[in-house]
Each structure stands twice: as C-alpha cells, then as structure tokens.
N, C-alpha and C. Protein backbone atom coordinates (compact mmCIF):
# COMPACT_ATOMS: atom_id res chain seq x y z
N UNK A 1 -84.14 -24.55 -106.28
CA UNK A 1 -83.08 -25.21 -105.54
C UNK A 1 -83.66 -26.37 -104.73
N UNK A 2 -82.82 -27.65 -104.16
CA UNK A 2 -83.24 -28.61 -103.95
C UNK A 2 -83.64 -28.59 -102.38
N UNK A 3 -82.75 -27.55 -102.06
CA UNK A 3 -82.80 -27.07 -100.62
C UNK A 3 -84.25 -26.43 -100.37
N UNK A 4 -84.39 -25.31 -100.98
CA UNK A 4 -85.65 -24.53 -100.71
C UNK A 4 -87.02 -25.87 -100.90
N UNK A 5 -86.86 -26.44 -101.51
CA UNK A 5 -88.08 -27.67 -102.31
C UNK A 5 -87.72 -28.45 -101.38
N UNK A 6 -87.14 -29.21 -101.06
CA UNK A 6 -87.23 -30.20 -99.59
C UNK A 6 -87.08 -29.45 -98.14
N UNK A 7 -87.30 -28.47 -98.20
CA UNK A 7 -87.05 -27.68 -96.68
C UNK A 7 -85.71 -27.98 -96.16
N UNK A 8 -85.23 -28.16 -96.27
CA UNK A 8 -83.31 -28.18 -95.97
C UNK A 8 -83.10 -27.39 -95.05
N UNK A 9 -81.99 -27.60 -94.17
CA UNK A 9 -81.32 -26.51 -93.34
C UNK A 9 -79.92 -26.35 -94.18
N UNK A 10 -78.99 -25.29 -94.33
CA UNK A 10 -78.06 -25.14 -94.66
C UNK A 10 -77.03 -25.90 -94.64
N UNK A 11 -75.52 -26.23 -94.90
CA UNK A 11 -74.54 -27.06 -94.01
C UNK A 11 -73.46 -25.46 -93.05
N UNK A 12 -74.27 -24.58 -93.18
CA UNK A 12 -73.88 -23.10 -92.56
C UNK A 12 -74.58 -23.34 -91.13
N UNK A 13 -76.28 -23.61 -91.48
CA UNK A 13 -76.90 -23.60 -89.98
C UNK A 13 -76.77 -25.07 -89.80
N UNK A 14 -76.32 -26.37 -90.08
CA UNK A 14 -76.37 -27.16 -89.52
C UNK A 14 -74.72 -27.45 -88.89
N UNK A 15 -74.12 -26.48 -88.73
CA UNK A 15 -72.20 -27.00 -88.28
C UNK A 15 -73.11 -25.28 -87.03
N UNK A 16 -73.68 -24.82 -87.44
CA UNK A 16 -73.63 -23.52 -86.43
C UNK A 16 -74.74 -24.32 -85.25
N UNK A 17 -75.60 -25.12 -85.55
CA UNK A 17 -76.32 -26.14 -83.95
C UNK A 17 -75.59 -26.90 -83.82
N UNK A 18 -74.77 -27.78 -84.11
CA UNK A 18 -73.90 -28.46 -83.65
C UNK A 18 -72.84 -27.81 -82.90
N UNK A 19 -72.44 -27.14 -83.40
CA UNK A 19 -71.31 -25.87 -82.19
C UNK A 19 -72.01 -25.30 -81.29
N UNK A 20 -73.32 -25.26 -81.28
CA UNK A 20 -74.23 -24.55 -79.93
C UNK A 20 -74.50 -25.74 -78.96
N UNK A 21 -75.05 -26.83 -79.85
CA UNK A 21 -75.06 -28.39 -78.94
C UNK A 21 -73.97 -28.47 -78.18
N UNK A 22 -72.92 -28.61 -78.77
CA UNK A 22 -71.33 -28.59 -78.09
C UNK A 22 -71.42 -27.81 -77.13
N UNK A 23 -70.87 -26.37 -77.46
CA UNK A 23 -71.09 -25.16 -76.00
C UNK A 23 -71.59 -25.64 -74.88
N UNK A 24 -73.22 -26.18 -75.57
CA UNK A 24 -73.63 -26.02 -74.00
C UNK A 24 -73.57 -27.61 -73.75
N UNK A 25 -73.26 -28.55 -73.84
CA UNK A 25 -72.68 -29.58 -73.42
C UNK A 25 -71.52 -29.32 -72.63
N UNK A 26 -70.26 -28.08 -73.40
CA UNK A 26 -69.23 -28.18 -71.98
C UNK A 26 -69.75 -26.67 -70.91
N UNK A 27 -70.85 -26.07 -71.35
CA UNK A 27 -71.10 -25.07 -70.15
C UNK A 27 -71.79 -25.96 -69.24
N UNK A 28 -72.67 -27.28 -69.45
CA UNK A 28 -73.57 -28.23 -68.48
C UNK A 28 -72.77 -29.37 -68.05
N UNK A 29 -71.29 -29.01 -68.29
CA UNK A 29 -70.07 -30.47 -67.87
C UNK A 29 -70.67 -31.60 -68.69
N UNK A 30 -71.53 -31.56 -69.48
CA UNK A 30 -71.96 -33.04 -69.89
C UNK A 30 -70.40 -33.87 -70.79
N UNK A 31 -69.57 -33.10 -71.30
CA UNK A 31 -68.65 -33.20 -72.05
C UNK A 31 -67.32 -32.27 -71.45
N UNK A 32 -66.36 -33.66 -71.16
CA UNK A 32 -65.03 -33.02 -70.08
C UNK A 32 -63.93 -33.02 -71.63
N UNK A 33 -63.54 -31.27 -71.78
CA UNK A 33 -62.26 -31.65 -72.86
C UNK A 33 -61.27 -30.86 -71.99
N UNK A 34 -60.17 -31.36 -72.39
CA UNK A 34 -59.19 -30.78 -72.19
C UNK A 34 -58.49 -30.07 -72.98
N UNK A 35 -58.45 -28.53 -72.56
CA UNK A 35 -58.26 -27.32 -74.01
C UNK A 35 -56.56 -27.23 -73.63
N UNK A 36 -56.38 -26.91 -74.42
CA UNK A 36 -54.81 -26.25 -74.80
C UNK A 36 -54.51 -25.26 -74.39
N UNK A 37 -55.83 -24.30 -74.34
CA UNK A 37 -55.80 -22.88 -73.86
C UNK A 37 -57.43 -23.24 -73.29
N UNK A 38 -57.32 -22.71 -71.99
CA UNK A 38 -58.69 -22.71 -71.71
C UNK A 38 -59.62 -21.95 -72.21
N UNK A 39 -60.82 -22.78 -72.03
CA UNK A 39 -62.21 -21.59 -73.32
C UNK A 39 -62.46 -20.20 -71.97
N UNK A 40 -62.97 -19.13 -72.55
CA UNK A 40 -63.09 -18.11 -72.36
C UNK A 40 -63.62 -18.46 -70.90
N UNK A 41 -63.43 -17.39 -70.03
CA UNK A 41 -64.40 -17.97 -68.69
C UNK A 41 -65.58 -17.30 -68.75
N UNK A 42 -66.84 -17.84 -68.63
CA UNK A 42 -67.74 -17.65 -68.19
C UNK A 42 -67.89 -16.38 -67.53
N UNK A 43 -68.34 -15.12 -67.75
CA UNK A 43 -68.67 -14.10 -67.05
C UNK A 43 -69.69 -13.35 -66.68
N UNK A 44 -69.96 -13.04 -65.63
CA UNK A 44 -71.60 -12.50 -64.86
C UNK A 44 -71.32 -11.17 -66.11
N UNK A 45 -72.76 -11.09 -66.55
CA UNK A 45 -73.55 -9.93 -67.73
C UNK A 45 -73.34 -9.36 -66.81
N UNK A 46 -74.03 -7.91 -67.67
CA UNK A 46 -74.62 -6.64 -66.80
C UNK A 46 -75.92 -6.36 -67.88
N UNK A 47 -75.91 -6.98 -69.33
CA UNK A 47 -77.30 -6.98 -69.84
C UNK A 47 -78.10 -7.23 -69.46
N UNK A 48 -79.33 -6.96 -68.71
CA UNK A 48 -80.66 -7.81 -68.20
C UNK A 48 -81.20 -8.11 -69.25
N UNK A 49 -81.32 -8.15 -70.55
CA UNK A 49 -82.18 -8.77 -71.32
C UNK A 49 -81.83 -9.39 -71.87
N UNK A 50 -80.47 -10.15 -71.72
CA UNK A 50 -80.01 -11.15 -72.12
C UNK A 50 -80.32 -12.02 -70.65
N UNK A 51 -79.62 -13.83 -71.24
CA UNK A 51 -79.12 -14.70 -69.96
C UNK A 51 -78.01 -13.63 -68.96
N UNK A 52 -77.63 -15.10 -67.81
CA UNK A 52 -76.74 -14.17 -66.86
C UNK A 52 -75.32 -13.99 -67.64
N UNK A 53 -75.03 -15.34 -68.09
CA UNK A 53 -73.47 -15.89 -68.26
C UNK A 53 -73.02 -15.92 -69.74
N UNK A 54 -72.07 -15.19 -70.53
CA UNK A 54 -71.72 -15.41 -71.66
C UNK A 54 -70.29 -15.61 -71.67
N UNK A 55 -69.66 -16.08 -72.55
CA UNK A 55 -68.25 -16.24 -72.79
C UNK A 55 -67.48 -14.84 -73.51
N UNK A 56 -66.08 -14.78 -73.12
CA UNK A 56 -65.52 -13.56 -73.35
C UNK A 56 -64.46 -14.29 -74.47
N UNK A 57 -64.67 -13.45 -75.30
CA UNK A 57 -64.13 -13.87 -76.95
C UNK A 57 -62.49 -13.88 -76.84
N UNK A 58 -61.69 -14.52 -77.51
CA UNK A 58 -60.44 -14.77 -77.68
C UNK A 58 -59.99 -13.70 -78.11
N UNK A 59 -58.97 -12.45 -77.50
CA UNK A 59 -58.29 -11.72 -78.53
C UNK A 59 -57.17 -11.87 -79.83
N UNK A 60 -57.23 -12.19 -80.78
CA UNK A 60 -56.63 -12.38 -81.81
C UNK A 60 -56.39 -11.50 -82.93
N UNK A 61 -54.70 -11.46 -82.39
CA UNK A 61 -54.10 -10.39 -83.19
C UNK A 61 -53.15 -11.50 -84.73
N UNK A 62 -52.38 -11.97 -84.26
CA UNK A 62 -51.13 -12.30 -85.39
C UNK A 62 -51.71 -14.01 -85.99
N UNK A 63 -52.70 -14.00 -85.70
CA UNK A 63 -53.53 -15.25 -85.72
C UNK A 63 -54.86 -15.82 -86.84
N UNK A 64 -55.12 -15.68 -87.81
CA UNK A 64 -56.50 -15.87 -88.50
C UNK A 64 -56.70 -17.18 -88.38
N UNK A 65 -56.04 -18.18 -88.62
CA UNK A 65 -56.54 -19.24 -88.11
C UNK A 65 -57.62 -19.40 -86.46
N UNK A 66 -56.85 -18.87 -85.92
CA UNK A 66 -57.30 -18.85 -84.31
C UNK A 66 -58.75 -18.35 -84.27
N UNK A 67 -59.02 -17.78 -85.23
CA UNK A 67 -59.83 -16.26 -85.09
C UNK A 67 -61.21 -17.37 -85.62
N UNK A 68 -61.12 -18.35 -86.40
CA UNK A 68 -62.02 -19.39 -86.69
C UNK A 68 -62.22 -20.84 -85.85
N UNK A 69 -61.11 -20.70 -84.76
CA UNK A 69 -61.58 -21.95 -83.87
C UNK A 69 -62.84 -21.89 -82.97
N UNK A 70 -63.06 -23.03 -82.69
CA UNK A 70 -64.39 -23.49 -81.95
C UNK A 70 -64.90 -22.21 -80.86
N UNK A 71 -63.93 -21.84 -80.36
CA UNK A 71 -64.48 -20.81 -79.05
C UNK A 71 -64.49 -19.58 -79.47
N UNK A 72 -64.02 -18.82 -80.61
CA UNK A 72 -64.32 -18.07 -81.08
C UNK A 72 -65.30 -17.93 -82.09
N UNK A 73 -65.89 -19.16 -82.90
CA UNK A 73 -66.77 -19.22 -83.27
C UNK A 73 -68.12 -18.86 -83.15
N UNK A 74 -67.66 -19.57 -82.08
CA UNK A 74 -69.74 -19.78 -81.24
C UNK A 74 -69.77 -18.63 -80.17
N UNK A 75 -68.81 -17.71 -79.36
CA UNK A 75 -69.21 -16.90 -78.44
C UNK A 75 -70.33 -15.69 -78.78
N UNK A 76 -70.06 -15.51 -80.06
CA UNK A 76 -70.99 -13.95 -80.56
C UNK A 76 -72.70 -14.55 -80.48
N UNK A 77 -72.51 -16.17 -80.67
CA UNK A 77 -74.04 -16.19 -81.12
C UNK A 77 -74.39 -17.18 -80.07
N UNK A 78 -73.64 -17.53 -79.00
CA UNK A 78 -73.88 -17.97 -78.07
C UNK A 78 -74.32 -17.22 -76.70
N UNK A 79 -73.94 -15.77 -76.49
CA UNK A 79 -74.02 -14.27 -75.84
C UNK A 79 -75.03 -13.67 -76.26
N UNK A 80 -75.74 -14.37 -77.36
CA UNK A 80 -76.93 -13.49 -77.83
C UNK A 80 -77.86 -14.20 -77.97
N UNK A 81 -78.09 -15.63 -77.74
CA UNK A 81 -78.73 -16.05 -77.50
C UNK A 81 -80.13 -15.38 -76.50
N UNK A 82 -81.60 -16.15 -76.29
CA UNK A 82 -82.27 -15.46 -75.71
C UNK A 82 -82.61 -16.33 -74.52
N UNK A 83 -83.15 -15.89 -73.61
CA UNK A 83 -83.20 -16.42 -72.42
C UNK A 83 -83.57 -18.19 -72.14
C-alpha cells in the first residue's frame, strides 16, 4: 500500500488531530464560536491519572446524526488523553 511505503497518516488520524487541534483551541479561547447548543462544560475529574478537566458527552437518544457531531466526537479521546 502506498500509505504503509510513504509513511502516511490515515485521513481517519488526520480529521481525528485536527478535531483535537480544534478542542483545544476552544478549551485555550484561542478560537471564539458560537454553538447552537453549548459544548459540554468542562468538569473537575475525580481520576488522578488522568488531566483535571474533561468534557461531559452529549446524551443522544432520537438523534444519530448528533451522535457524530464535533463535540461528541472528540470528548472520548479528548478525556483520555494523557497528562
């Protein structure tokens, strides 16, 4: 594959750093949006071996679309991130 032979990143892991770039652009205010629904708030852990602050995921019931937008995207792998 042309990928494995030129060292490639995916277009899977390259849309998944760009959504982490983003995140933390609006967790560092560097980037002011104005949401429709506000993104999850920010909430103090109780993990110590994680960071302090992760985002609390969108509940989505009657919704699959929703269930793939931006803030539900990135919270699982943005919360697990490492220090």
């Amino acid at each position: 594959m042309k990928i494995v032979k030129l060292d490639l990143t995916t277009l899977e892991e390259r849309k998944l750093r760009g959504d982490l770039i983003q995140q933390f652009k609006i967790v560092n205010n560097l980037d002011q949006i104005e949401w429709h629904y506000p993104l999850g708030q920010l909430s103090s852990r109780y993990d110590t071996r994680s960071h302090n602050f992760g985002f609390d995921k969108q509940l989505v019931r009657n919704c699959s679309q929703r269930f793939n937008f931006f803030t539900n995207r990135t919270t699982n792998v943005w919360n697990t991130r490492p220090r």
